[in-house]
PDB file of N, CA and C in Angstrom:
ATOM      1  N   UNK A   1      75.817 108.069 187.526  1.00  0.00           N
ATOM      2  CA  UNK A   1      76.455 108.925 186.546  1.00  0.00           C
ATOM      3  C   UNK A   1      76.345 108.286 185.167  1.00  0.00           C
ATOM      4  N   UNK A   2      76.031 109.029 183.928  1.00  0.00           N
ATOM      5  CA  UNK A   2      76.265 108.960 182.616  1.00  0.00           C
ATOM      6  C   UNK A   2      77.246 108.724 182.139  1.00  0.00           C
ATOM      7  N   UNK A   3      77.955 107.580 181.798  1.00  0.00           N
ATOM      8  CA  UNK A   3      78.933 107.522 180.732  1.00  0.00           C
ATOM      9  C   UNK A   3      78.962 107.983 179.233  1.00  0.00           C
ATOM     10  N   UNK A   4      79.285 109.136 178.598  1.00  0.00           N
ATOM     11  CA  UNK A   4      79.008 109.433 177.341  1.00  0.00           C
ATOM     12  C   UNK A   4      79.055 108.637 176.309  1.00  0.00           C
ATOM     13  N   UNK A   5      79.905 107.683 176.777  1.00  0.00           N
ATOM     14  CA  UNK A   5      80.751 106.803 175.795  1.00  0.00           C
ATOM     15  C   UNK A   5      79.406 105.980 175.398  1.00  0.00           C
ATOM     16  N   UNK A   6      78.194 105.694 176.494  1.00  0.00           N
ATOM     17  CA  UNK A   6      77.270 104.972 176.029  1.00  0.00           C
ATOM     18  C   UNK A   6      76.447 105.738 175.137  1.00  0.00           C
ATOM     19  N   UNK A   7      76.414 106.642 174.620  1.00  0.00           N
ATOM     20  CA  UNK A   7      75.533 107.253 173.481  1.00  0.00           C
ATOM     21  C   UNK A   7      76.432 108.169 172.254  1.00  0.00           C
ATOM     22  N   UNK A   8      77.882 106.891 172.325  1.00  0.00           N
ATOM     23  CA  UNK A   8      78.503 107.156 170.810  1.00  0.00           C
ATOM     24  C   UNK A   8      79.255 108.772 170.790  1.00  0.00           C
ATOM     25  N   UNK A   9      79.906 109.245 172.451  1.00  0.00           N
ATOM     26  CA  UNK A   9      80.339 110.576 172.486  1.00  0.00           C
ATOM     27  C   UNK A   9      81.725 110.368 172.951  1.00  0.00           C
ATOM     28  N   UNK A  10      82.979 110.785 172.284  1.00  0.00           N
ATOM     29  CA  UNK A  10      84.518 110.669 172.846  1.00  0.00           C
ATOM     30  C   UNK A  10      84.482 111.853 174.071  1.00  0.00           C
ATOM     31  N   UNK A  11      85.459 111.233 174.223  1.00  0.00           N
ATOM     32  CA  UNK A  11      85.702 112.295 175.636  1.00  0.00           C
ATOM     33  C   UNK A  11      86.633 113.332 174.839  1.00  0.00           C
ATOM     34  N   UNK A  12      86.262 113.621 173.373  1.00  0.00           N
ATOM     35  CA  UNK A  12      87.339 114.415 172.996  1.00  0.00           C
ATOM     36  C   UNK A  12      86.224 115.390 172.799  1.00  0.00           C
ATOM     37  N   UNK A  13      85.307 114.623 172.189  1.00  0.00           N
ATOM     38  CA  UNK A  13      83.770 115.831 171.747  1.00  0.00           C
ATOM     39  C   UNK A  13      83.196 116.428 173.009  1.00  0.00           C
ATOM     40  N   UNK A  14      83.122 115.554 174.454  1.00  0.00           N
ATOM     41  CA  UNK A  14      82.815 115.834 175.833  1.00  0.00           C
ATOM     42  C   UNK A  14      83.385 117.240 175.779  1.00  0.00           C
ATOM     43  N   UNK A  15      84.412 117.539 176.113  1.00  0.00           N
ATOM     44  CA  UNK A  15      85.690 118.271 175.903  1.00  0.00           C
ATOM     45  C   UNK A  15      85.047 119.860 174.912  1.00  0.00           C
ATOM     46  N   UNK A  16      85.045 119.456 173.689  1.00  0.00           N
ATOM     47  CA  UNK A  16      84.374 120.517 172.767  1.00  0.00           C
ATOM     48  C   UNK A  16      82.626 120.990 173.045  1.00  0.00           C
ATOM     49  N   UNK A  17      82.343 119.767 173.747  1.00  0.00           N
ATOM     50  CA  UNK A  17      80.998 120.270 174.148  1.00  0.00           C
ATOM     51  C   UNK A  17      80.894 121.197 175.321  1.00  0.00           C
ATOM     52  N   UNK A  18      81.722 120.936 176.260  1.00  0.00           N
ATOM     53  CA  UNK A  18      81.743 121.518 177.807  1.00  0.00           C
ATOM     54  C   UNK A  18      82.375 123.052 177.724  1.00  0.00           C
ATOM     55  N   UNK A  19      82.839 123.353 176.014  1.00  0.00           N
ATOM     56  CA  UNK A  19      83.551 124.389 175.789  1.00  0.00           C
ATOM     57  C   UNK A  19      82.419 125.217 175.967  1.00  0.00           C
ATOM     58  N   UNK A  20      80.956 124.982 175.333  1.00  0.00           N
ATOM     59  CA  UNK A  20      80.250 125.800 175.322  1.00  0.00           C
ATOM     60  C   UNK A  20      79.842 126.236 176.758  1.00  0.00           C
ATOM     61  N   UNK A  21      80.071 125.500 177.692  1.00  0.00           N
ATOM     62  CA  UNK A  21      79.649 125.785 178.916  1.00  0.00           C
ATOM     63  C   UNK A  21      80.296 127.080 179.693  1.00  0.00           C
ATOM     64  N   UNK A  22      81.268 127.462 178.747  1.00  0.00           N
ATOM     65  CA  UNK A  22      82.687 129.035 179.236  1.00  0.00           C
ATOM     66  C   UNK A  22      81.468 129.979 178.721  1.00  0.00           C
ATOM     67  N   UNK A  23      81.019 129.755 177.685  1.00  0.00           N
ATOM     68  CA  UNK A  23      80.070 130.771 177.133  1.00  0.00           C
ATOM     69  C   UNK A  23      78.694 131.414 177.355  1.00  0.00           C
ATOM     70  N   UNK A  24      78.059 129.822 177.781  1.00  0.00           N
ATOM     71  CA  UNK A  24      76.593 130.767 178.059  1.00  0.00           C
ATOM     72  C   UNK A  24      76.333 129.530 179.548  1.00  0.00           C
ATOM     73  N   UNK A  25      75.009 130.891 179.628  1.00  0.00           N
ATOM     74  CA  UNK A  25      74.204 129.669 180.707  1.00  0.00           C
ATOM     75  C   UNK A  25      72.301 129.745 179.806  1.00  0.00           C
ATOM     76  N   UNK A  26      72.041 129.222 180.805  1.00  0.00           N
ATOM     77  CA  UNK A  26      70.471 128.645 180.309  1.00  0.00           C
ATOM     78  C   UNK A  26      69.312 128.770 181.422  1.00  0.00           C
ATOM     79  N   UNK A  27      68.342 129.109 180.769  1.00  0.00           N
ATOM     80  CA  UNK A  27      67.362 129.480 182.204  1.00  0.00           C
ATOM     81  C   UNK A  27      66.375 128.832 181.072  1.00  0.00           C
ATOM     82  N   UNK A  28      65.817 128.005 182.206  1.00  0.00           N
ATOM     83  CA  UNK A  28      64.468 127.046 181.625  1.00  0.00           C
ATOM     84  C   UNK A  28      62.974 127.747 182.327  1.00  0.00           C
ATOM     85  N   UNK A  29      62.221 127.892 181.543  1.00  0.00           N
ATOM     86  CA  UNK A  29      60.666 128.658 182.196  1.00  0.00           C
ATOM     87  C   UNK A  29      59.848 127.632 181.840  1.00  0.00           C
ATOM     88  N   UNK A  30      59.250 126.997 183.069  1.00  0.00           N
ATOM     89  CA  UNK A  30      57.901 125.468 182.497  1.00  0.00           C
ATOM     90  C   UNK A  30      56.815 126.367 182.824  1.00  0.00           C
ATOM     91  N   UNK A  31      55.572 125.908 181.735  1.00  0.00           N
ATOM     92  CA  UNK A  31      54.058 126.139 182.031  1.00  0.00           C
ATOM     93  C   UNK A  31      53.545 124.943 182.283  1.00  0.00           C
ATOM     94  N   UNK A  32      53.466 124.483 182.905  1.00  0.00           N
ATOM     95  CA  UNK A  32      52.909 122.896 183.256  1.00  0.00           C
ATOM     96  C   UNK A  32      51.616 122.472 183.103  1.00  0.00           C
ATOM     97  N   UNK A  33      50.744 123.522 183.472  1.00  0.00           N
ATOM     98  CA  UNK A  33      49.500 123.475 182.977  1.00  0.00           C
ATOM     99  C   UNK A  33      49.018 123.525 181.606  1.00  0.00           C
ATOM    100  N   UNK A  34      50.038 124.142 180.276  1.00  0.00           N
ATOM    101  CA  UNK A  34      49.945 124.014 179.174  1.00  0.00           C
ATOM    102  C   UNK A  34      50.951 123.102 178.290  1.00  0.00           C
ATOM    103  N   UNK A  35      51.575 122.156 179.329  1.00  0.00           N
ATOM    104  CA  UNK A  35      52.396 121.318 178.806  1.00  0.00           C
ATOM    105  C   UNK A  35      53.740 121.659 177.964  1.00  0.00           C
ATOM    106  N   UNK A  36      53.777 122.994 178.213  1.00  0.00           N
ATOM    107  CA  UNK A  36      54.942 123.763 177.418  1.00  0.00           C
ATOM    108  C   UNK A  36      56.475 124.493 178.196  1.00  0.00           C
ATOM    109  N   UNK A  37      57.871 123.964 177.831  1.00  0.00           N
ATOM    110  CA  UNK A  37      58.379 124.767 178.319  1.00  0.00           C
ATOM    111  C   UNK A  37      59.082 125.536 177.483  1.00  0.00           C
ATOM    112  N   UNK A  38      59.940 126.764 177.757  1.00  0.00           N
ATOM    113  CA  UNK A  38      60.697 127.499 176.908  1.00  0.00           C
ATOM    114  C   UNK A  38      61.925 127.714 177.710  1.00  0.00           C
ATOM    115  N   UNK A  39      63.342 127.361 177.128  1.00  0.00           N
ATOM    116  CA  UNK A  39      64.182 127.294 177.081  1.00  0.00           C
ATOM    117  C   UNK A  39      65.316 128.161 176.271  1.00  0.00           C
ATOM    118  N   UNK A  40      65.984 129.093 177.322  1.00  0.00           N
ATOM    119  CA  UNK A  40      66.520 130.347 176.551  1.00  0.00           C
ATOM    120  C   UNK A  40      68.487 130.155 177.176  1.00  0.00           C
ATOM    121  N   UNK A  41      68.820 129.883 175.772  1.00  0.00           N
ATOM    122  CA  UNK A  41      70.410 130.289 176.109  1.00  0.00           C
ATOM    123  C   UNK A  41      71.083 131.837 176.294  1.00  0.00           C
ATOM    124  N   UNK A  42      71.441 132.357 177.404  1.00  0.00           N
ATOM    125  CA  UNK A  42      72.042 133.695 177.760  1.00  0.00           C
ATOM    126  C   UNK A  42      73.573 133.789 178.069  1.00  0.00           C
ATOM    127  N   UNK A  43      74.229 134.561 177.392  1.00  0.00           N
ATOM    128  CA  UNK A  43      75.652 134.864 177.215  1.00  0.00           C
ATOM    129  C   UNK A  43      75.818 135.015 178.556  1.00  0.00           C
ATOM    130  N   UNK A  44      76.848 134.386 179.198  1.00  0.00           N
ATOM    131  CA  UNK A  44      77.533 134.876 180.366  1.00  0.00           C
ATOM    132  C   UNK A  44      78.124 136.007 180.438  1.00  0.00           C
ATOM    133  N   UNK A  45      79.116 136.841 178.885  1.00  0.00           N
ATOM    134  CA  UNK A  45      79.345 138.303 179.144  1.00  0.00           C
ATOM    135  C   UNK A  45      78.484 138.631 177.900  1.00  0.00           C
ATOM    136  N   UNK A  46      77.361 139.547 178.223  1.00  0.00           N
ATOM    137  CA  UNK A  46      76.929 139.665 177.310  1.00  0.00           C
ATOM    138  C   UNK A  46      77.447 140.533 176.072  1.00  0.00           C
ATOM    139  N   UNK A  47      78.899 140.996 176.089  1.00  0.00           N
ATOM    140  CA  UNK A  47      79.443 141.832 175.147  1.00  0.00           C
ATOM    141  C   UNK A  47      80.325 141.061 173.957  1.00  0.00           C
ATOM    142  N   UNK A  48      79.931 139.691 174.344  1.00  0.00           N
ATOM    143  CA  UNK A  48      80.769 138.483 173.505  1.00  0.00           C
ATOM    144  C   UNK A  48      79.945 138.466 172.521  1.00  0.00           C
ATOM    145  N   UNK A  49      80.635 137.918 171.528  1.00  0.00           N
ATOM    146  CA  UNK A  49      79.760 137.846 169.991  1.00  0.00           C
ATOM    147  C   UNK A  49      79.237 136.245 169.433  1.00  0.00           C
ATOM    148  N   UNK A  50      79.445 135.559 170.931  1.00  0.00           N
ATOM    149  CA  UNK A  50      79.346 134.064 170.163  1.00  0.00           C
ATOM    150  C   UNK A  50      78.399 133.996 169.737  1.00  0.00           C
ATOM    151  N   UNK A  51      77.888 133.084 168.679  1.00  0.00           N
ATOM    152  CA  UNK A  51      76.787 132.599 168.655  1.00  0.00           C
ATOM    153  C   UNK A  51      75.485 131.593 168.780  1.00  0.00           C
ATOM    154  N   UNK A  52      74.773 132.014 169.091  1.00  0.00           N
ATOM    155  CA  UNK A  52      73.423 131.816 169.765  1.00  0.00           C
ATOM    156  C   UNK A  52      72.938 130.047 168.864  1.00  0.00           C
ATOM    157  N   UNK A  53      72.737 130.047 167.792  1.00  0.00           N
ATOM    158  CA  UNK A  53      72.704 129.315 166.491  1.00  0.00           C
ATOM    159  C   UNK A  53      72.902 128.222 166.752  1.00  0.00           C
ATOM    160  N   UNK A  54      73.902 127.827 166.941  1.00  0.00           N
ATOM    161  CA  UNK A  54      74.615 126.307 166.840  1.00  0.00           C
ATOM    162  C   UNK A  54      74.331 125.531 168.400  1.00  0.00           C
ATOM    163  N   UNK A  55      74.135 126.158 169.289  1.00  0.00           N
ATOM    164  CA  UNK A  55      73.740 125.031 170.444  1.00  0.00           C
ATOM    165  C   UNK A  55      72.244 125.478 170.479  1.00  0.00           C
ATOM    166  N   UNK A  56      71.459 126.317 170.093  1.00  0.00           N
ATOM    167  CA  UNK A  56      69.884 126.212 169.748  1.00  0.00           C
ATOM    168  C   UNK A  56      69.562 124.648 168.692  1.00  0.00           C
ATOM    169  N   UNK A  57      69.953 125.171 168.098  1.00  0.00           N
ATOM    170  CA  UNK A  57      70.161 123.835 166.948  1.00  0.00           C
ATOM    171  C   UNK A  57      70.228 122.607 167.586  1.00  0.00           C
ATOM    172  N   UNK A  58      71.624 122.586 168.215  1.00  0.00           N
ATOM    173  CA  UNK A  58      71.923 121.182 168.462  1.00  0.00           C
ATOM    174  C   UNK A  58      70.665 120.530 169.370  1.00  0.00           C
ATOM    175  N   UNK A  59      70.334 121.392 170.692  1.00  0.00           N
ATOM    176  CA  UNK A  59      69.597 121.060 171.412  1.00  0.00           C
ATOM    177  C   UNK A  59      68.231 120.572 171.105  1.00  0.00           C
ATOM    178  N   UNK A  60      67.874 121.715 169.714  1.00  0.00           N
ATOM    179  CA  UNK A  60      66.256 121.106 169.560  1.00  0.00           C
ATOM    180  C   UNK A  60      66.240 119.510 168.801  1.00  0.00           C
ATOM    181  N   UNK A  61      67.502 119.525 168.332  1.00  0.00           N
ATOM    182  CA  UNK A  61      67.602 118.039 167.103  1.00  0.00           C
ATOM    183  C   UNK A  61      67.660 116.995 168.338  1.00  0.00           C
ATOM    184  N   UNK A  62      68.484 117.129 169.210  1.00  0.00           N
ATOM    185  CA  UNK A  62      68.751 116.185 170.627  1.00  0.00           C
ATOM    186  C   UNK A  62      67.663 115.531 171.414  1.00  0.00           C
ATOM    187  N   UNK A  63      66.520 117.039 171.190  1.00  0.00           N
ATOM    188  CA  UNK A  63      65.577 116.758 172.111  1.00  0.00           C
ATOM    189  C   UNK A  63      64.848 116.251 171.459  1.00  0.00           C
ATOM    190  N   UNK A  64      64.206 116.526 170.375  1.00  0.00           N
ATOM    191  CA  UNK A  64      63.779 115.894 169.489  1.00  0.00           C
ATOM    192  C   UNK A  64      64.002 113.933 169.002  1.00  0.00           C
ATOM    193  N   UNK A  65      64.824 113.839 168.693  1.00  0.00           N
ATOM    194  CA  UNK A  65      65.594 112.742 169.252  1.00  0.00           C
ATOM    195  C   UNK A  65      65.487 111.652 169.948  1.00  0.00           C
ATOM    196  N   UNK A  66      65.391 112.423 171.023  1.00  0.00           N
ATOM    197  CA  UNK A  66      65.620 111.625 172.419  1.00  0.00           C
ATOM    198  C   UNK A  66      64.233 111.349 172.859  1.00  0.00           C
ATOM    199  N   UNK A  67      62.934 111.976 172.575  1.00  0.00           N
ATOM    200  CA  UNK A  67      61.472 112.263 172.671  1.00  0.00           C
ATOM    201  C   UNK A  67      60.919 111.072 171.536  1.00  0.00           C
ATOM    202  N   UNK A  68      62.066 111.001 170.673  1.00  0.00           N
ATOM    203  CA  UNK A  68      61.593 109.569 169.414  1.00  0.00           C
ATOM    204  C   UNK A  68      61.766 108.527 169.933  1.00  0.00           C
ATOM    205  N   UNK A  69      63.296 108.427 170.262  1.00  0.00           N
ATOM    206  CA  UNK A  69      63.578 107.191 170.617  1.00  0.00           C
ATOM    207  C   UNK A  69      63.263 106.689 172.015  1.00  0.00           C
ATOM    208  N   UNK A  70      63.151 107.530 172.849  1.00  0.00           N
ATOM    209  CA  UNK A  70      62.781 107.194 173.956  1.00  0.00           C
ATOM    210  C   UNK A  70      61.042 106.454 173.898  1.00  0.00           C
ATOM    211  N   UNK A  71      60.038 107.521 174.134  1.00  0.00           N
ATOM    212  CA  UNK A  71      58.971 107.542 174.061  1.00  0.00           C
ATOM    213  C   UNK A  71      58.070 107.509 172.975  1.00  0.00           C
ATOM    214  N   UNK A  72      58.735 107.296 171.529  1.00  0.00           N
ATOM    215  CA  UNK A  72      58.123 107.217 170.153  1.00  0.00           C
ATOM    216  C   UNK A  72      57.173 107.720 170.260  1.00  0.00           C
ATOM    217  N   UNK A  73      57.278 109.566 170.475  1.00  0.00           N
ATOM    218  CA  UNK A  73      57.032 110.558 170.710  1.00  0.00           C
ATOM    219  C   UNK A  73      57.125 111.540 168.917  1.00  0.00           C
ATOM    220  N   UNK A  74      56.054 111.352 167.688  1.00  0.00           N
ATOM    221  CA  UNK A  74      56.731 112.118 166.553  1.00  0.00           C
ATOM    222  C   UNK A  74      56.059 113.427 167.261  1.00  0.00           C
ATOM    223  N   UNK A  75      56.852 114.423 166.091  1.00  0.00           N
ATOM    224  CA  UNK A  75      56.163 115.807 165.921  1.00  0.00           C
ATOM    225  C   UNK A  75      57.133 116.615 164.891  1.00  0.00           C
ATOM    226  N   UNK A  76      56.988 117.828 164.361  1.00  0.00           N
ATOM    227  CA  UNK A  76      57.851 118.379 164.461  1.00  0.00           C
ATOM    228  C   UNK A  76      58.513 119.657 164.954  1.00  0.00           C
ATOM    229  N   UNK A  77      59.490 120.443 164.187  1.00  0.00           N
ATOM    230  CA  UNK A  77      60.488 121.418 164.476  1.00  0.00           C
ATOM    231  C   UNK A  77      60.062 122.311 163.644  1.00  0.00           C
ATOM    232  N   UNK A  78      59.574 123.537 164.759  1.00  0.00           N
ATOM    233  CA  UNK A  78      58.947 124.810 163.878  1.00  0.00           C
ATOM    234  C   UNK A  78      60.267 126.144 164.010  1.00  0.00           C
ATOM    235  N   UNK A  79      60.349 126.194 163.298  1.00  0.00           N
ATOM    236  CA  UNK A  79      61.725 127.566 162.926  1.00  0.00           C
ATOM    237  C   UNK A  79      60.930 128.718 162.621  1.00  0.00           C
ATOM    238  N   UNK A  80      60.976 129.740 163.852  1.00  0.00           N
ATOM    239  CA  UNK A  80      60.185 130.963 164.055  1.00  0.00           C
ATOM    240  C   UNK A  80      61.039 132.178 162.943  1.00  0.00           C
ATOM    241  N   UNK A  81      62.040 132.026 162.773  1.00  0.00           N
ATOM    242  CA  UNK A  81      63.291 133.141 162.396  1.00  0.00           C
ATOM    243  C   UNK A  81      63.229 132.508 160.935  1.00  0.00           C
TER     244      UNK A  81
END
């Protein structure tokens, strides 16, 4: 198991993060043969107005990130919208 605490996260932000988890879920689609996957957040009711925005965001900066520091992996972040 992951301790958050090792990558600078309170269990208070844990908490505000897991909030988003009431809201949506996520369905991941890999092409493996083109080295590409796409990753789509979907409202659990879809008549809710949350928004979409802020954990798109967070996730691509994370992954991004984590693809540097891990594997000193550059590239960048293309914003289609």
């Amino acid at each position: 198991m992951v301790n958050p605490a090792m990558f600078g996260v309170s269990s208070q932000q844990m908490q505000q993060a897991k909030e988003v988890g009431q809201h949506l879920r996520m369905e991941i689609i890999k092409y493996p043969k083109q080295g590409r996957l796409e990753v789509k957040f979907l409202l659990i009711d879809p008549n809710e107005s949350y928004d979409l925005r802020d954990p798109v965001e967070k996730l691509c900066d994370q992954l991004a990130w984590g693809f540097a520091t891990m594997f000193d992996i550059k590239g960048k972040i293309v914003n289609v919208e």
